[in-house]
Structure formats: structure tokens, C-alpha cells
C-alpha atoms as a PDB file:
ATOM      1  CA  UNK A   1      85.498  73.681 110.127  1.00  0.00           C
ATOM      2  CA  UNK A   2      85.865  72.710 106.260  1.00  0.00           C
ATOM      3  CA  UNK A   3      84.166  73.433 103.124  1.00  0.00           C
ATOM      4  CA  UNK A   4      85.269  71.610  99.726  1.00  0.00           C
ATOM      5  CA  UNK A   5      84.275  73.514  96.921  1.00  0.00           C
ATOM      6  CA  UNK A   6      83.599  71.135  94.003  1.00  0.00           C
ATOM      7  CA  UNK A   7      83.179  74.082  91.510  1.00  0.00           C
ATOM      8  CA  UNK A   8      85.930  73.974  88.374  1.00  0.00           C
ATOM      9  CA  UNK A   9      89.204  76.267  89.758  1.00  0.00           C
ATOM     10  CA  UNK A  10      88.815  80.109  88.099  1.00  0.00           C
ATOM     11  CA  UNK A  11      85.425  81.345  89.105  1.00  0.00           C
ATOM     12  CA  UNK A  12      84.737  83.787  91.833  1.00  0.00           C
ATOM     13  CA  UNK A  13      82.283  83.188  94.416  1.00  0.00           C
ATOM     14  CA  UNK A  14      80.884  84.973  97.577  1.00  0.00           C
ATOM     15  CA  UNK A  15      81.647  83.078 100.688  1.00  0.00           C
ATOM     16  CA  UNK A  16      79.409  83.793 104.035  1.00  0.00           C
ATOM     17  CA  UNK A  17      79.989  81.965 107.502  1.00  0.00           C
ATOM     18  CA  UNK A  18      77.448  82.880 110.041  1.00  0.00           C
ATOM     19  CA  UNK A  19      76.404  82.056 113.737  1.00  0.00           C
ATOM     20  CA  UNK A  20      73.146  83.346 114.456  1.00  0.00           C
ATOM     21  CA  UNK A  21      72.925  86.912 113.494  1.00  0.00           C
ATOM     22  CA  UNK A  22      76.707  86.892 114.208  1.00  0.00           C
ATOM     23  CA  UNK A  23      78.378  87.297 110.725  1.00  0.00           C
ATOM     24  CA  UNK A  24      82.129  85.391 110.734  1.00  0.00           C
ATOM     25  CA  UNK A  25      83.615  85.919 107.476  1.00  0.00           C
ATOM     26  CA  UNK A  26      82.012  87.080 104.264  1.00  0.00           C
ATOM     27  CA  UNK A  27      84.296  88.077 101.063  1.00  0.00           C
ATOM     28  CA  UNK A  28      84.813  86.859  97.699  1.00  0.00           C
ATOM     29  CA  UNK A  29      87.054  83.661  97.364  1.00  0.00           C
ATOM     30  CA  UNK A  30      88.587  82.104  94.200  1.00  0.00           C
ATOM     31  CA  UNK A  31      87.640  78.530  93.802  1.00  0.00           C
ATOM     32  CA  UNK A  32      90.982  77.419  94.301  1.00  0.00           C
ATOM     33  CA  UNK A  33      91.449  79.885  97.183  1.00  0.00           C
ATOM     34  CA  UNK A  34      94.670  81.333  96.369  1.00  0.00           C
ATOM     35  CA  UNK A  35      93.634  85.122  97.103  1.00  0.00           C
ATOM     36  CA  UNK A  36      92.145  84.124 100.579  1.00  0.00           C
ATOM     37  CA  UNK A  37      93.120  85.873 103.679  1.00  0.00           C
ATOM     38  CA  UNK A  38      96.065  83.761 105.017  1.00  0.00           C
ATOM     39  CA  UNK A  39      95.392  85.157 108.543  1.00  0.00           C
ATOM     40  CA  UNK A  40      91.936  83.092 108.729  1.00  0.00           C
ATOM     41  CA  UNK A  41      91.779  80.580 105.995  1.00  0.00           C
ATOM     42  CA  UNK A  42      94.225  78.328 104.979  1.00  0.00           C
ATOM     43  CA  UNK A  43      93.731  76.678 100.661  1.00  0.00           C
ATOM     44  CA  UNK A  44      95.342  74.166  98.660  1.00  0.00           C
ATOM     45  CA  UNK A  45      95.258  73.995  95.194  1.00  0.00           C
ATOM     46  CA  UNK A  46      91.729  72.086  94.999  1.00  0.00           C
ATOM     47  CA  UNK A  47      89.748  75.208  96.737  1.00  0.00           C
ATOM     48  CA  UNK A  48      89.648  73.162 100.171  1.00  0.00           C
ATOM     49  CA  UNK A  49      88.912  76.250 102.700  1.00  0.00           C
ATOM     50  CA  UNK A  50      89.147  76.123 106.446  1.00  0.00           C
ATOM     51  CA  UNK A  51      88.263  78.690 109.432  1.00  0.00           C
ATOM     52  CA  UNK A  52      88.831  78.238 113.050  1.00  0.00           C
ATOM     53  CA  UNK A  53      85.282  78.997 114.879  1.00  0.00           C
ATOM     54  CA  UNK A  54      86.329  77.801 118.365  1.00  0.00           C
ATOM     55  CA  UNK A  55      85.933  81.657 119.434  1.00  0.00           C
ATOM     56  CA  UNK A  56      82.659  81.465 118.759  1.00  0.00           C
ATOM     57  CA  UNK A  57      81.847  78.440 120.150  1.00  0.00           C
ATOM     58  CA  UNK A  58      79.933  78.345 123.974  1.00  0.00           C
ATOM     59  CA  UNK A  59      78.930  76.053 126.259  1.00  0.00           C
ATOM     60  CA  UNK A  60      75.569  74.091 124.724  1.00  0.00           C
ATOM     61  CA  UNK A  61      74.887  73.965 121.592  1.00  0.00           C
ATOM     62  CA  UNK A  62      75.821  76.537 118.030  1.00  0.00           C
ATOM     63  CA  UNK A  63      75.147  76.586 115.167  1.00  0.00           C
ATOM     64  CA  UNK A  64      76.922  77.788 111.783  1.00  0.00           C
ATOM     65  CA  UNK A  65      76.048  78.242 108.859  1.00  0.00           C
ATOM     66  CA  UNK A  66      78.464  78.231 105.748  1.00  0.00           C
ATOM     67  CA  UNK A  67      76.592  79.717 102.323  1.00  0.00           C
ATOM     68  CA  UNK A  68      79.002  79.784  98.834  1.00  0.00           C
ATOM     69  CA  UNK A  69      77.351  81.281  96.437  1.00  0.00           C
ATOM     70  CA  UNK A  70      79.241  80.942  92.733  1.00  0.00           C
ATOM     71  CA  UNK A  71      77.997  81.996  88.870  1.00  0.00           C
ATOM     72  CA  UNK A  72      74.780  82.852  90.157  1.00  0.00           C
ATOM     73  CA  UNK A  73      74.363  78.756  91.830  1.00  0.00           C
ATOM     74  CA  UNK A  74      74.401  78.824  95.940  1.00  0.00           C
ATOM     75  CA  UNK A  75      74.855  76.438  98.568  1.00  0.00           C
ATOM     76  CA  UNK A  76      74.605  76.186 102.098  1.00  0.00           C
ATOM     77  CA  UNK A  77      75.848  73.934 104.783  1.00  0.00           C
ATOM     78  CA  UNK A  78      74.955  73.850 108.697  1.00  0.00           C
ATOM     79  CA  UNK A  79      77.443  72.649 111.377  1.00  0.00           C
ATOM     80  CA  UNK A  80      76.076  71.910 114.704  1.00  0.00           C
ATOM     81  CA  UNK A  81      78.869  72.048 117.885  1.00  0.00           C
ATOM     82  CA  UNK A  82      78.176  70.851 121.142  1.00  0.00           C
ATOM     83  CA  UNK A  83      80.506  71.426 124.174  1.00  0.00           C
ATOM     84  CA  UNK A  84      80.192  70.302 127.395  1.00  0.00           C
ATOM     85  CA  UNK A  85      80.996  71.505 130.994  1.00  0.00           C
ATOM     86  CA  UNK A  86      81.632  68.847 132.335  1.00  0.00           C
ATOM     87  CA  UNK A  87      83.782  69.014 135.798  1.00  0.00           C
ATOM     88  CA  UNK A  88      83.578  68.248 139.356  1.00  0.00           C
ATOM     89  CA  UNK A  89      84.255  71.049 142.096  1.00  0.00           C
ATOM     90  CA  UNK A  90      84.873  70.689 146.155  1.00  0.00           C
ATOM     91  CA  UNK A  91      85.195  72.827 148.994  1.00  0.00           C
ATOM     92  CA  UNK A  92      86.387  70.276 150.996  1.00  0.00           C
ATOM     93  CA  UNK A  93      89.050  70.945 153.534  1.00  0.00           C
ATOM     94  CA  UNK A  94      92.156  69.840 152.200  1.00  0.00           C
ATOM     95  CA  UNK A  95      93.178  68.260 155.230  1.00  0.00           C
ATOM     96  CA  UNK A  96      91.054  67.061 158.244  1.00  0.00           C
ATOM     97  CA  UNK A  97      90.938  65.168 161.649  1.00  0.00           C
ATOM     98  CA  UNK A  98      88.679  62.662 162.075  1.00  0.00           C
ATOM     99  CA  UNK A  99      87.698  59.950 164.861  1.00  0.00           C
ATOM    100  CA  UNK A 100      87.530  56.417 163.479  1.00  0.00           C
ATOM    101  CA  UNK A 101      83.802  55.724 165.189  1.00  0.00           C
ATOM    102  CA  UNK A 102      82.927  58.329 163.072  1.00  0.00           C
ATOM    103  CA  UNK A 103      81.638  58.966 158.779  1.00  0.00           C
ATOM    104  CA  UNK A 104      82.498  62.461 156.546  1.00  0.00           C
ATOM    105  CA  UNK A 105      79.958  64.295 154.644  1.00  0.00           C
ATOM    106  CA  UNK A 106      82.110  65.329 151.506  1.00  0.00           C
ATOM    107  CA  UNK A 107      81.328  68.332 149.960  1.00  0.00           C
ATOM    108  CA  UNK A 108      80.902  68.175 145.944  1.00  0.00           C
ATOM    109  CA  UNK A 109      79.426  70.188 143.066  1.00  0.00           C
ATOM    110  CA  UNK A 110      78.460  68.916 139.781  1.00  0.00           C
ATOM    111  CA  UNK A 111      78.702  70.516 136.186  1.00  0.00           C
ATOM    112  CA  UNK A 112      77.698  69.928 133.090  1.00  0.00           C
ATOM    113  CA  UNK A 113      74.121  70.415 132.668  1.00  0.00           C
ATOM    114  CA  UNK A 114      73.354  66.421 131.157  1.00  0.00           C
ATOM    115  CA  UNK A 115      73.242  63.047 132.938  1.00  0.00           C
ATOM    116  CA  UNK A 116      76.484  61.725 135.061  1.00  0.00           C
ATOM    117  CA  UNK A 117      77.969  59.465 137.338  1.00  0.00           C
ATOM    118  CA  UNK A 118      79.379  60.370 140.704  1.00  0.00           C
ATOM    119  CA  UNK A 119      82.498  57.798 141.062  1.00  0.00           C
ATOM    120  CA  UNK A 120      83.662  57.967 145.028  1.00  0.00           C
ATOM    121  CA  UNK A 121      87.003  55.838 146.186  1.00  0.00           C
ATOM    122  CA  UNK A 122      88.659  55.472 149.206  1.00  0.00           C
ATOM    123  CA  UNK A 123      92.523  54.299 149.263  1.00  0.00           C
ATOM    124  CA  UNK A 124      92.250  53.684 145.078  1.00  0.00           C
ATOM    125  CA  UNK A 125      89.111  51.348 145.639  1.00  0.00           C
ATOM    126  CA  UNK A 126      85.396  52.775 144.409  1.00  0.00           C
ATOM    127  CA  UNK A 127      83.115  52.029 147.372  1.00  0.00           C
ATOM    128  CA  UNK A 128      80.304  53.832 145.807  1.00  0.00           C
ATOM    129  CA  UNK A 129      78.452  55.669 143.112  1.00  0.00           C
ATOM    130  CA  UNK A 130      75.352  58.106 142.386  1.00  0.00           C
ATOM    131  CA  UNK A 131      73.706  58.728 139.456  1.00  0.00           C
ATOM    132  CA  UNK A 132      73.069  62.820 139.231  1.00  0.00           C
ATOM    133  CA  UNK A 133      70.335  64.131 136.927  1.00  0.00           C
ATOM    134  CA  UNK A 134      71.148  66.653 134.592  1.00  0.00           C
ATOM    135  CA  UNK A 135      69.422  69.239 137.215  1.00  0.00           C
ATOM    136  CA  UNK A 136      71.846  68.724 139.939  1.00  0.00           C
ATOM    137  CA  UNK A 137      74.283  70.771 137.424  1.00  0.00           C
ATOM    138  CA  UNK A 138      75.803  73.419 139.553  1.00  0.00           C
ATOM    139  CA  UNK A 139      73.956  72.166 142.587  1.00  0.00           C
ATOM    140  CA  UNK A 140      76.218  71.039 145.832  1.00  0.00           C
ATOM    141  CA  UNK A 141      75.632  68.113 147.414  1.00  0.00           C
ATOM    142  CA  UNK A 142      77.666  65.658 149.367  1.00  0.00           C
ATOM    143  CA  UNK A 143      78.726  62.355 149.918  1.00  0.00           C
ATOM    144  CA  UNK A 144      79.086  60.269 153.350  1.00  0.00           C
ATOM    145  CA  UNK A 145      82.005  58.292 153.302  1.00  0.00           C
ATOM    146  CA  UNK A 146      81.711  55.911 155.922  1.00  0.00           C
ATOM    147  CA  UNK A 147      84.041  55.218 159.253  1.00  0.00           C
ATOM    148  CA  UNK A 148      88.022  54.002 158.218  1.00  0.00           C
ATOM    149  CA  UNK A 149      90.076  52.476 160.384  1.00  0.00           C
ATOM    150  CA  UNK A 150      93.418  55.000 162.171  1.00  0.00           C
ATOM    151  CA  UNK A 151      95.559  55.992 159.790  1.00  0.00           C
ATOM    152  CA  UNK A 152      95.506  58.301 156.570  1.00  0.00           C
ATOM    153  CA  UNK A 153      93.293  57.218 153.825  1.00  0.00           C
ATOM    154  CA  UNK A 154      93.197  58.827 150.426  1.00  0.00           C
ATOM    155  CA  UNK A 155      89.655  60.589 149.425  1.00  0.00           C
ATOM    156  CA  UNK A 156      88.747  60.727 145.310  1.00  0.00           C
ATOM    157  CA  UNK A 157      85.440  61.808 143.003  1.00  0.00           C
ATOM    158  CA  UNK A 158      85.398  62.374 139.335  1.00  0.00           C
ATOM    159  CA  UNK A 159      82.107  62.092 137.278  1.00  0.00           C
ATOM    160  CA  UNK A 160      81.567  60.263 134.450  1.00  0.00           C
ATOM    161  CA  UNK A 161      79.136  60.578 131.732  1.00  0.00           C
ATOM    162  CA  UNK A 162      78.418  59.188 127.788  1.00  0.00           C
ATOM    163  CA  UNK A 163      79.094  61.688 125.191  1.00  0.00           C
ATOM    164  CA  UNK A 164      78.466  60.408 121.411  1.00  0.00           C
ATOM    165  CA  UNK A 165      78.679  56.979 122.862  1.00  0.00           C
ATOM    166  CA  UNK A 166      81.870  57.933 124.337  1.00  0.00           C
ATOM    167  CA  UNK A 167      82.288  58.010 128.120  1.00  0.00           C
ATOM    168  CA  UNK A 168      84.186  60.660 129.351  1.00  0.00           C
ATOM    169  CA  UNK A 169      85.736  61.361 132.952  1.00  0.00           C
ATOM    170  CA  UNK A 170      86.228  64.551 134.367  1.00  0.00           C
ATOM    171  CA  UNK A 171      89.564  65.243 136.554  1.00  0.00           C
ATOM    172  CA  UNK A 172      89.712  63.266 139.714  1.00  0.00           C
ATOM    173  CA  UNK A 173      89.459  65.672 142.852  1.00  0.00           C
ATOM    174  CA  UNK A 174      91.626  64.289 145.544  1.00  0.00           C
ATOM    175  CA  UNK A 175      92.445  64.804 149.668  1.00  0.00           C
ATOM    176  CA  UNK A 176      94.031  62.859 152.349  1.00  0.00           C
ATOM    177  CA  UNK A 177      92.635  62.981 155.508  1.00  0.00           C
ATOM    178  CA  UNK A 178      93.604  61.288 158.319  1.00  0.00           C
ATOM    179  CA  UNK A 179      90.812  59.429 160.519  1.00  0.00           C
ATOM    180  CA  UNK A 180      92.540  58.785 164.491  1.00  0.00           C
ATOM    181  CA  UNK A 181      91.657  56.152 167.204  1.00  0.00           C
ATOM    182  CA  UNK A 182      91.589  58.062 170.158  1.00  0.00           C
ATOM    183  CA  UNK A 183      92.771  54.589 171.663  1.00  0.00           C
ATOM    184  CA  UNK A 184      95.560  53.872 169.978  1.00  0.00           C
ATOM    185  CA  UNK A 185      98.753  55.987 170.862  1.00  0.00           C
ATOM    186  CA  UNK A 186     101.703  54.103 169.562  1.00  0.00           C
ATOM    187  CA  UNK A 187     101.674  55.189 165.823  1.00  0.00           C
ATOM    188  CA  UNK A 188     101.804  59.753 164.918  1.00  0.00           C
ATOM    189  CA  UNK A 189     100.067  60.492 161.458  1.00  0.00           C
ATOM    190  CA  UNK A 190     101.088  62.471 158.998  1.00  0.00           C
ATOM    191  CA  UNK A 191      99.675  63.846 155.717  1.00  0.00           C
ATOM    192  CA  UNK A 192     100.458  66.560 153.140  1.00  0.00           C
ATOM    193  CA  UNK A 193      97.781  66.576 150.911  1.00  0.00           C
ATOM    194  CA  UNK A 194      98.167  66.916 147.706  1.00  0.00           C
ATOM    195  CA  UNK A 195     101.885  66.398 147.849  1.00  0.00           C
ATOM    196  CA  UNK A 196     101.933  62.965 149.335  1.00  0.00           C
ATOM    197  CA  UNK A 197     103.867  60.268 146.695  1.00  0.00           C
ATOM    198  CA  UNK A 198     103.959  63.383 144.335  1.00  0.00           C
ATOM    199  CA  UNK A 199     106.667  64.424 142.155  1.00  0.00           C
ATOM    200  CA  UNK A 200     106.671  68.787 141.626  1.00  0.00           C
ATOM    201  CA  UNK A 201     108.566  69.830 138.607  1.00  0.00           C
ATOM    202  CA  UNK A 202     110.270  73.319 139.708  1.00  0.00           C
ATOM    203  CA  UNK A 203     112.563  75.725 138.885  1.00  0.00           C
ATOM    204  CA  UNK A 204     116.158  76.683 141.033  1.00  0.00           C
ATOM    205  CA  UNK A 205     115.390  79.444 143.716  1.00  0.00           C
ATOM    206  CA  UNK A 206     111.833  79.352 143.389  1.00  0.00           C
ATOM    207  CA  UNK A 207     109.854  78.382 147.195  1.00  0.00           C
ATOM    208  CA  UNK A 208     108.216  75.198 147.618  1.00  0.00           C
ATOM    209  CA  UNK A 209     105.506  75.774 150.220  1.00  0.00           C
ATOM    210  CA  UNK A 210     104.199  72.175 151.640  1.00  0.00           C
ATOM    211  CA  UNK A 211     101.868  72.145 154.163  1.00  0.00           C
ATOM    212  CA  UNK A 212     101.171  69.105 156.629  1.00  0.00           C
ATOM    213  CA  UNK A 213      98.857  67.959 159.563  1.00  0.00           C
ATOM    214  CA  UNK A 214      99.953  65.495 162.297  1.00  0.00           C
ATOM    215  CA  UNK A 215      98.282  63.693 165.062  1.00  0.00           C
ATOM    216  CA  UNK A 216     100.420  62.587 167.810  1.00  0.00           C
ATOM    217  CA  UNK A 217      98.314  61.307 170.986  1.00  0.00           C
ATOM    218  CA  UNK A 218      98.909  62.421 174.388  1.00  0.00           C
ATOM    219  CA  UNK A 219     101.813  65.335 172.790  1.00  0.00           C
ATOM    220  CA  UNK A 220     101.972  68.450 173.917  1.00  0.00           C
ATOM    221  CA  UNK A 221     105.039  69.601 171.242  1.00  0.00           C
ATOM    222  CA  UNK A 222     105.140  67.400 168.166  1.00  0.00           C
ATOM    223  CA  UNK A 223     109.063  67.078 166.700  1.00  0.00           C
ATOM    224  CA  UNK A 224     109.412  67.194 163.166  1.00  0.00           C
ATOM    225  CA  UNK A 225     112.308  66.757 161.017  1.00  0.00           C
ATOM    226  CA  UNK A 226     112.844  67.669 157.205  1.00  0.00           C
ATOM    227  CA  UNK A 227     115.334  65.668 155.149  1.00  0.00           C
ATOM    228  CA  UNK A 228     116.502  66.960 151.812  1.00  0.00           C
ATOM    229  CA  UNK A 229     118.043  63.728 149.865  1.00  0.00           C
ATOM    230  CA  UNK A 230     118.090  61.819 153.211  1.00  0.00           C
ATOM    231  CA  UNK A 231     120.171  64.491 155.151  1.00  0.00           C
ATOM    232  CA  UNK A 232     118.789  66.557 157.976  1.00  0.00           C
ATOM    233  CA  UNK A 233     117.414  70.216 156.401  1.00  0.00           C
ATOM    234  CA  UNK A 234     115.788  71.293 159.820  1.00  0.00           C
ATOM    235  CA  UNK A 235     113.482  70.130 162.972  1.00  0.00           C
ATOM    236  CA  UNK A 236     110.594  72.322 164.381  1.00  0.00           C
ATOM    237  CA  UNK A 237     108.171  72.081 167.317  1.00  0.00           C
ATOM    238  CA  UNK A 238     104.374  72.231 166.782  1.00  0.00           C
ATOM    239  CA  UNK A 239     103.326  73.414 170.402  1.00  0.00           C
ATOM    240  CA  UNK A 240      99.542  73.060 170.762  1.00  0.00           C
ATOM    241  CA  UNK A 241      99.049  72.515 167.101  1.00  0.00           C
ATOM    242  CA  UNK A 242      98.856  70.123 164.629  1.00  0.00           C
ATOM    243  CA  UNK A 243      99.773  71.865 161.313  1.00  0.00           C
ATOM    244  CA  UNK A 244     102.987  73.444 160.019  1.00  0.00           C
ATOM    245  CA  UNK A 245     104.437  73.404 156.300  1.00  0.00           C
ATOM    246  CA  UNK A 246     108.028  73.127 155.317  1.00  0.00           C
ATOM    247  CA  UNK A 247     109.129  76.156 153.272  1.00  0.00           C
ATOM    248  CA  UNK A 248     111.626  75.172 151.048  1.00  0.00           C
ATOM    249  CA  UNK A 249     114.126  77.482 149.005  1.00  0.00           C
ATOM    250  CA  UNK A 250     115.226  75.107 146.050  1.00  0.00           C
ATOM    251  CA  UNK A 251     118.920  75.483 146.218  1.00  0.00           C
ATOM    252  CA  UNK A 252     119.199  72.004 144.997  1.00  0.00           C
ATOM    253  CA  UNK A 253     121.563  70.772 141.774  1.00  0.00           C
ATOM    254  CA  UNK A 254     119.292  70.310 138.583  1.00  0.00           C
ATOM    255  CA  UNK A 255     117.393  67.016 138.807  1.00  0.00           C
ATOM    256  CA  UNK A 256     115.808  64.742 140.966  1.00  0.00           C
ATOM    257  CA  UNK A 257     115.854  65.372 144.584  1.00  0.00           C
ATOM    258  CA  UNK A 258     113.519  63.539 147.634  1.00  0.00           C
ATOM    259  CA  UNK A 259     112.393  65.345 150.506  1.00  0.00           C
ATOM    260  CA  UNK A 260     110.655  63.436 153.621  1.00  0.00           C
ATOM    261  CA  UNK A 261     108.428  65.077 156.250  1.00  0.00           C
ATOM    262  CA  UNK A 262     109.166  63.010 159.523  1.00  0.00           C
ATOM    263  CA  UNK A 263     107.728  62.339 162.651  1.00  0.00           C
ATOM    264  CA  UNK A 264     109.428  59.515 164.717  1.00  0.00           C
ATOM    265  CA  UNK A 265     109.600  56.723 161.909  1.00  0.00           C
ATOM    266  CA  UNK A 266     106.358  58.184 159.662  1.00  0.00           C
ATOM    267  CA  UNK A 267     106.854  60.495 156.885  1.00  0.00           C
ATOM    268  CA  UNK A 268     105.178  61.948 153.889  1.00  0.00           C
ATOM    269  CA  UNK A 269     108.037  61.748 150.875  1.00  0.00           C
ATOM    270  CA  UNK A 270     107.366  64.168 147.752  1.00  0.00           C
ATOM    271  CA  UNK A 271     109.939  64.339 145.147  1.00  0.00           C
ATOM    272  CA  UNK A 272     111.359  67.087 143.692  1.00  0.00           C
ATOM    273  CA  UNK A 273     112.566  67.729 139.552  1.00  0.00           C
ATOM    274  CA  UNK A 274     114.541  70.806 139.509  1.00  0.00           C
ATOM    275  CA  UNK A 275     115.418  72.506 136.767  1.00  0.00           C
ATOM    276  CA  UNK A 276     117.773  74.897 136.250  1.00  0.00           C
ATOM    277  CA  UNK A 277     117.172  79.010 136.299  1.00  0.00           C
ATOM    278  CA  UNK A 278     118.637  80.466 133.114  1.00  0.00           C
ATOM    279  CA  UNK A 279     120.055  83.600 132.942  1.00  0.00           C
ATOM    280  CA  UNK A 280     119.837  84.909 135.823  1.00  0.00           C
ATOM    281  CA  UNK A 281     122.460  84.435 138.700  1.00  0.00           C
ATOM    282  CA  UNK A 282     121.643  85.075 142.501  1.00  0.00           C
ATOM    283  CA  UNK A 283     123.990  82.423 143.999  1.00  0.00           C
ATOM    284  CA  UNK A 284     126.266  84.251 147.027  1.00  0.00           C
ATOM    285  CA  UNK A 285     128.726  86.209 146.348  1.00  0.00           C
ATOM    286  CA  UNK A 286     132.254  85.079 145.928  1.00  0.00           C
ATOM    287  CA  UNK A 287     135.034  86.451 148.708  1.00  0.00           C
ATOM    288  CA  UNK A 288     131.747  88.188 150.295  1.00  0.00           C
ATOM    289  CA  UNK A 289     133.172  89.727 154.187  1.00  0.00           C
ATOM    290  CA  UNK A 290     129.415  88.489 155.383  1.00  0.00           C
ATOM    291  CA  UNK A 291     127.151  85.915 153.835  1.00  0.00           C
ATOM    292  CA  UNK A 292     123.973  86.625 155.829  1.00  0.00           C
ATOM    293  CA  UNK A 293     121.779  83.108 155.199  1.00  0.00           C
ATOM    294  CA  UNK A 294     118.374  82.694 157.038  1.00  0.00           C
ATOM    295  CA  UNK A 295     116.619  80.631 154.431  1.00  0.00           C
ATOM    296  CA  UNK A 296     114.372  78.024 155.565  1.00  0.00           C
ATOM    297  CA  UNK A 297     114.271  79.258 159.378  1.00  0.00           C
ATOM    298  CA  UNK A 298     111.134  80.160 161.189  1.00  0.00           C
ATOM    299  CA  UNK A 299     110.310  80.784 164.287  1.00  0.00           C
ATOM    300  CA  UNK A 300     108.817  77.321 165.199  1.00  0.00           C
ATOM    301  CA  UNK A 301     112.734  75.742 163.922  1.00  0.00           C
ATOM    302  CA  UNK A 302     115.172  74.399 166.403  1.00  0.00           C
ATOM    303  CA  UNK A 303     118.057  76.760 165.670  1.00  0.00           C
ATOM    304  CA  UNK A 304     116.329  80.174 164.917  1.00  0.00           C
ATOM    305  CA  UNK A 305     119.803  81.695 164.234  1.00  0.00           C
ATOM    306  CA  UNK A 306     120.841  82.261 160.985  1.00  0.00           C
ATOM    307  CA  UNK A 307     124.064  81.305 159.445  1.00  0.00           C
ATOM    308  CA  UNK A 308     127.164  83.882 158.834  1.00  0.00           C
ATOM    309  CA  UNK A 309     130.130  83.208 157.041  1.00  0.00           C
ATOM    310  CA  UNK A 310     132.869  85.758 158.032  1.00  0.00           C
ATOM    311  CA  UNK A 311     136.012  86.477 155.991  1.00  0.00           C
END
């Protein structure tokens, strides 16, 4: 916020920015501002004065009120700033099962407190939108997206809505979920929403959790195999469950790296941008008598036994 005093540099004036009964900043200012207090206004040489109100702005509608008053002559300026909540929230699972005969009521709520859109998409084409009143604000509500065919299909809402003749789009909120013939038993599934086809920018030594649903038909113990840059990391068995997630210690060189989630010939594929930790060195010990390793083991992993290096 800005106020351009037109008044000849050299006269003192009394300078008052309110919000309601909420007083700002009041003090005497120089008309060409060079006595100001640097912390919250900044001046050239013209007397052009500036304060940063966006602490004292909330959602809706404020008001402020800017009042110079200088040799005995006063004047007085309103502002009027609006801000918006606008955002879409879900409590949708972030992975689900289900059967291809059958639709998915997906969970939504609204924000914003004025008119929107409700944008829906399946696999990165809109099949559908709803016009929400600015009542539903806060409200949840859902959306049936209809019966897809066996495979994984990708799930996204955002809202729209016209600001100042401007349309604005809120985040997109996102999930994979996979919808299964119980018929068809040639093809597994697999899914790892959000990180399916995403890159993850992380640091050295830092654990990459990623978690995973399959659906195998007609399998008691699922395989699956974790590749790190197209070489074998580790395989585990899913017995009587569907879900794991690959816990990755990044160990990796700085840069790019690819790891794949695999089940038979299906896989998720996330890649990986790994930077490097500074100052601080946890690498193995040189000429160490025992190097005791278990990362990345679990219980459910082929080879539960750690690794020791003997000298």
C-alpha cells in the first residue's frame, strides 16, 4: 500500500493508517520522508511512502484507511482488500480397490465462501462439472465417478471460480485408484499414488517412504521386486495382502536416479533428484573390523539377513 504526497518537500505532517479501530502507524513524516522509520516505510526523494499491511489483512473483506494531515490541510484515502479462500479439500482414500461393474462416490469439500466450479477428470480428460453456490463453502459433498474399465485410472478435482474478471483455479487434488475385473486374471495392477510418473527432489541419507497397492487375481503371495537405476534393490512377499511400501535409504550419487516398483512386467516408476548432504558425513567407516548394514530389509524381504563386511 502507497501514498504519494503531492505537498512541496520541507513541511511536517501527521501520518495515520488505520483498520477499523486497529491503529497501524501514526507519527510525524517529512514530506520527502527521509526521517521515516526504515523498519516499516520505505521513501524516495519525492515523499512516495509505502507500508506492508498484509498482517492485517483476513479472509473477506478490510478496509484501511490512510489520513495525512499537513499545515493544518488533511486528506484521507480508503483501500479496500479482498482475499479469498479459495481451495479444494478430500478425505478420499489415497488408494482403493474397486470392481469395474461398479461407480465411486468421491469425497470433496469446498472453500471459499463465493460462487465456483467443481472441475472432475478421469485419466487427464474432464468428464464432468458442478456448479457450487457460495453456501456449499466448507460443506462436503461428493462426486460419483462412474464405472472404468480394469486397470488404474488417475482421479482429479480443482475448482474454479472468476475473481475481478479473472478466473482462478485452485490446486488440483489427485489419486490413483485402481478399478479390477474380477474376470480377467492375466494382467497384476499396481499403483503408488501420488508417486506414480513423479519426480521427488531429496536430499542424500534422508528415507523415501513409497507406499503401493496391487491386485493380483487368484494370488495367495504377491512377488515384488524394487529396482534402483534398473538393478535389483530387493523382492518381498505380500502374503494375504495387497499393500506394502518400499523404504528407501537414499545412498544414491547426487542426481537423477529411477526407481521401478515391479510386479511380473507392471511397474510404477518415480524418479528420484538427489542432492547432496553438506557437511555432515555418515558414510561407513573406512578399515571398520564390522560394517553392520540392514538398510532397506524388512521382514516381508526375501533375504532378511543383513549384510557384514569382516576385516
Amino acid at each position: 500500500m502507497a501514498y504519494d504526497e503531492d505537498e512541496p518537500n520541507g513541511y511536517d505532517g501527521r501520518c495515520v493508517l488505520t483498520t477499523g479501530r486497529t491503529t497501524i502507524f501514526s507519527d510525524t513524516v517529512h514530506s520527502a520522508a527521509s526521517d521515516a522509520d526504515p523498519s516499516t516505510w520505505q521513501a524516495n526523494t519525492n515523499g512516495y511512502l509505502e507500508f506492508d499491511v498484509t498482517d492485517y489483512c483476513k479472509i473477506g473483506s478490510t478496509t484501511f484507511n490512510l489520513t495525512i494531515t499537513v499545515n493544518g490541510q488533511t486528506r484521507s484515502k480508503d483501500w479496500n482488500v479482498k482475499i479469498y479462500d479459495l481451495r479444494l479439500e478430500s478425505d478420499a482414500p489415497n488408494t482403493l480397490l474397486v470392481n469395474s461393474s461398479s461407480s465411486y462416490g468421491f469425497s470433496y469439500t469446498p472453500f471459499g465462501a463465493l460462487s465456483t466450479t467443481l472441475h472432475v477428470l478421469v485419466d487427464n480428460v474432464q468428464i464432468g462439472t458442478k456448479n457450487l453456490s457460495a453456501a456449499m463453502s466448507g460443506r462436503p459433498d461428493t462426486f460419483t465417478i462412474p464405472a472404468q474399465s480394469h486397470g488404474v485410472h488417475k482421479i482429479e478435482m480443482y475448482l474454479s471460480a472468476v475473481i475481478d474478471n479473472d478466473t482462478k483455479n485452485t490446486t488440483r487434488i489427485s489419486r490413483d485408484y485402481i478399478w479390477y475385473n474380477p474376470a480377467d486374471t492375466s494382467t497384476p495392477i499396481i499403483i503408488a499414488s501420488p508417486y506414480r510418473g513423479q519426480t521427488v527432489d531429496i536430499q542424500q541419507y534422508s528415507t523415501l517412504s513409497i507406499p503401493y497397492q496391487v491386485y493380483q487375481k487368484d494370488t495367495d503371495v504377491i512377488t515384488v521386486k524394487y529396482y534402483l537405476d534398473n538393478v535389483l534393490y530387493d523382492e518381498v512377499h505380500l502374503d494375504r495382502v495387497n499393500e506394502g511400501t518400499f523404504n528407501y535409504v537414499v545412498t544414491a550419487d547426487e542426481g537423477p536416479h529411477i526407481i521401478k516398483i515391479m510386479v511380473e512386467e507392471e511397474y510404477i516408476q518415480v524418479t528420484l533428484n538427489v542432492s547432496e548432504m553438506k557437511d555432515v558425513n555418515i558414510s561407513p567407516i573406512e578399515d571398520a573390523i564390522i560394517d553392520f548394514d540392514p538398510s532397506i530389509l524388512s521382514n516381508s524381504s526375501i533375504n532378511r539377513l543383513p549384510s557384514w563386511t569382516v576385516d
